[in-house]
Protein backbone atom coordinates (compact mmCIF):
# COMPACT_ATOMS: atom_id res chain seq x y z
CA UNK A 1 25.60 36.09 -27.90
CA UNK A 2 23.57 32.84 -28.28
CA UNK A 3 20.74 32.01 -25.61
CA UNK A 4 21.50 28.99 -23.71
CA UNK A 5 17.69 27.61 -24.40
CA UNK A 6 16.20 26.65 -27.18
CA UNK A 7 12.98 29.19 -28.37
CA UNK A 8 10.38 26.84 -29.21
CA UNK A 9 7.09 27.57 -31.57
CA UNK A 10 4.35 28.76 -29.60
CA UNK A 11 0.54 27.61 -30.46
CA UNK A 12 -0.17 30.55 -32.23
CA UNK A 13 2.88 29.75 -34.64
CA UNK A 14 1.79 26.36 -35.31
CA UNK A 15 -1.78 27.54 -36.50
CA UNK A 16 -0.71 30.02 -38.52
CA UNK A 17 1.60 28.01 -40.73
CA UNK A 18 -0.36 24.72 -41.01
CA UNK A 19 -0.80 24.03 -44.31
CA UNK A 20 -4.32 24.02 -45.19
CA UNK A 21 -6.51 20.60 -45.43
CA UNK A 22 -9.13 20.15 -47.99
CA UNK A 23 -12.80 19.70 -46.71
CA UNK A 24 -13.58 15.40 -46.83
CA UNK A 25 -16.01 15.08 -49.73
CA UNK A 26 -20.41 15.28 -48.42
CA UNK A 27 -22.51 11.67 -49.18
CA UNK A 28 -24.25 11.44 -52.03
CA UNK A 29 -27.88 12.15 -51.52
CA UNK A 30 -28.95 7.99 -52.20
CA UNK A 31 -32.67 9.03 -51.85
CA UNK A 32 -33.01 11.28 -55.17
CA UNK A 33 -30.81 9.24 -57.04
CA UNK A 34 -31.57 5.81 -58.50
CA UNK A 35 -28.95 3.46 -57.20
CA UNK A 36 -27.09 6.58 -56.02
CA UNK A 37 -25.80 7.61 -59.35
CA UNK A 38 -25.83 11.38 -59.76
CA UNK A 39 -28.29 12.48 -62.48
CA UNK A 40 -30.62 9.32 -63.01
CA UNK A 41 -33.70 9.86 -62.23
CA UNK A 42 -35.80 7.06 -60.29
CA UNK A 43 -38.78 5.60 -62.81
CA UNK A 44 -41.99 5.66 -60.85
CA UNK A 45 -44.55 2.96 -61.72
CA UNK A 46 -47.67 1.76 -59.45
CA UNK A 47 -47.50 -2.33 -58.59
CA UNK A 48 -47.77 -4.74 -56.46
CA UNK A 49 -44.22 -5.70 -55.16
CA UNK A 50 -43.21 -9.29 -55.90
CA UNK A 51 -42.80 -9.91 -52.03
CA UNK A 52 -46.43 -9.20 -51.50
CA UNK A 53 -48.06 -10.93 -54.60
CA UNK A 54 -48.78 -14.15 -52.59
CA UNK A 55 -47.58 -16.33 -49.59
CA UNK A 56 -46.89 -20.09 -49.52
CA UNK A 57 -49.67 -21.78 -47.00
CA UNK A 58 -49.96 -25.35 -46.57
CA UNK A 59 -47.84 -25.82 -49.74
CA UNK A 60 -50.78 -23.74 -51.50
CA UNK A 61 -49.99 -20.18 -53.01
CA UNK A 62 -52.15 -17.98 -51.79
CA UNK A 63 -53.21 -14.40 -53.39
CA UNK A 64 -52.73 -11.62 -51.59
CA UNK A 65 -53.79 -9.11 -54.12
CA UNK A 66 -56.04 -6.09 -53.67
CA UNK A 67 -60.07 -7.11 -52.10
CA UNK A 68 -63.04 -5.60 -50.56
CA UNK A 69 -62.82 -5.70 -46.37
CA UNK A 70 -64.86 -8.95 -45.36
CA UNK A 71 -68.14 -8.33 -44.14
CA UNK A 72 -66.65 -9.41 -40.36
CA UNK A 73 -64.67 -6.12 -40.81
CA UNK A 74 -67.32 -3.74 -41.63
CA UNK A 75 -68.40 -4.51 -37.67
CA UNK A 76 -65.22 -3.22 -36.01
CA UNK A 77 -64.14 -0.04 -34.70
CA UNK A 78 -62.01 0.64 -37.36
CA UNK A 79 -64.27 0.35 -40.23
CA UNK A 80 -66.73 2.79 -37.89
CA UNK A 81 -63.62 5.38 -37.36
CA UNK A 82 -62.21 5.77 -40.55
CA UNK A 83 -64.34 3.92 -43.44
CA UNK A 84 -61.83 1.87 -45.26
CA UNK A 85 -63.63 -1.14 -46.92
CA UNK A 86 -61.19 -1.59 -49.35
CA UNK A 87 -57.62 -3.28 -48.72
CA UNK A 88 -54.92 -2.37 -51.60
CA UNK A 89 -51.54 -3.80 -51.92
CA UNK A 90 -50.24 -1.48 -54.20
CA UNK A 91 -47.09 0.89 -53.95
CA UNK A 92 -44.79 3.08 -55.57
CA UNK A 93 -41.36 1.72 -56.93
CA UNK A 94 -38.74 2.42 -59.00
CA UNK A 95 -38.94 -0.24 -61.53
CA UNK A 96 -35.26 -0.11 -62.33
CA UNK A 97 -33.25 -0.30 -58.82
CA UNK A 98 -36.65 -1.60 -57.01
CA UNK A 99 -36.96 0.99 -54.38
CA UNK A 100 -40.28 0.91 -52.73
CA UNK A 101 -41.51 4.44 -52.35
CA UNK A 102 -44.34 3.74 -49.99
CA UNK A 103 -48.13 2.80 -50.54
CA UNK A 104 -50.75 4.54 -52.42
CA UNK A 105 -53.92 5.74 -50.53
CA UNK A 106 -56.68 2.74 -51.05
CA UNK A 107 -58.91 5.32 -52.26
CA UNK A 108 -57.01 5.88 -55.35
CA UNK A 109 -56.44 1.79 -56.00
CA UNK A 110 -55.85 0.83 -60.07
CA UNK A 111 -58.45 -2.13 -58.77
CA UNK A 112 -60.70 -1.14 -57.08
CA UNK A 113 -64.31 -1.07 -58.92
């Protein structure tokens, strides 16, 4: 005898038989990576960026390179709290994709005498 309703899946049916979805792929870790390609290695060099090698001022290019704090410096609080009487402009990059790595302590400054 045939049932006069329809049986219908329950929840428990429908898990069970879904077929089963592969996982989307993870990013690609950009940071290790020069220009995100898998297996090259970023080439770390020591420079001045070309951003920060000198400002245009009353159409005059000025240098902002690596100096010795100005004597009005050597007065302030800062100078009395943590020493620093040298200012360096130097930081690490990847000289092929240009990544700036961050700067370099001033102690340890290719310039500084």
């Amino acid at each position: 005898m045939t049932k006069w309703y329809q049986e219908y899946p329950t929840p428990q049916d429908k898990r069970s038989k879904a077929p089963k979805v592969a996982k989307p792929r993870s990013r690609k870790d950009r940071k290790r990576w020069c220009g995100g390609h898998v297996g090259r290695e970023h080439q770390i060099v020591v420079a001045i960026p070309p951003n920060r090698a000198g400002r245009v001022r009353n159409r005059k290019v000025e240098a902002r390179l690596c100096h010795e704090a100005p004597d009005w410096y050597l007065q302030t609080r800062m100078f009395k709290e943590f020493g620093r009487d040298w200012f360096c402009q130097h930081v690490t990059m990847c000289t092929v994709c240009g990544r700036l790595f961050g700067p370099i302590p001033w102690q340890q400054c290719p310039d500084r005498p």
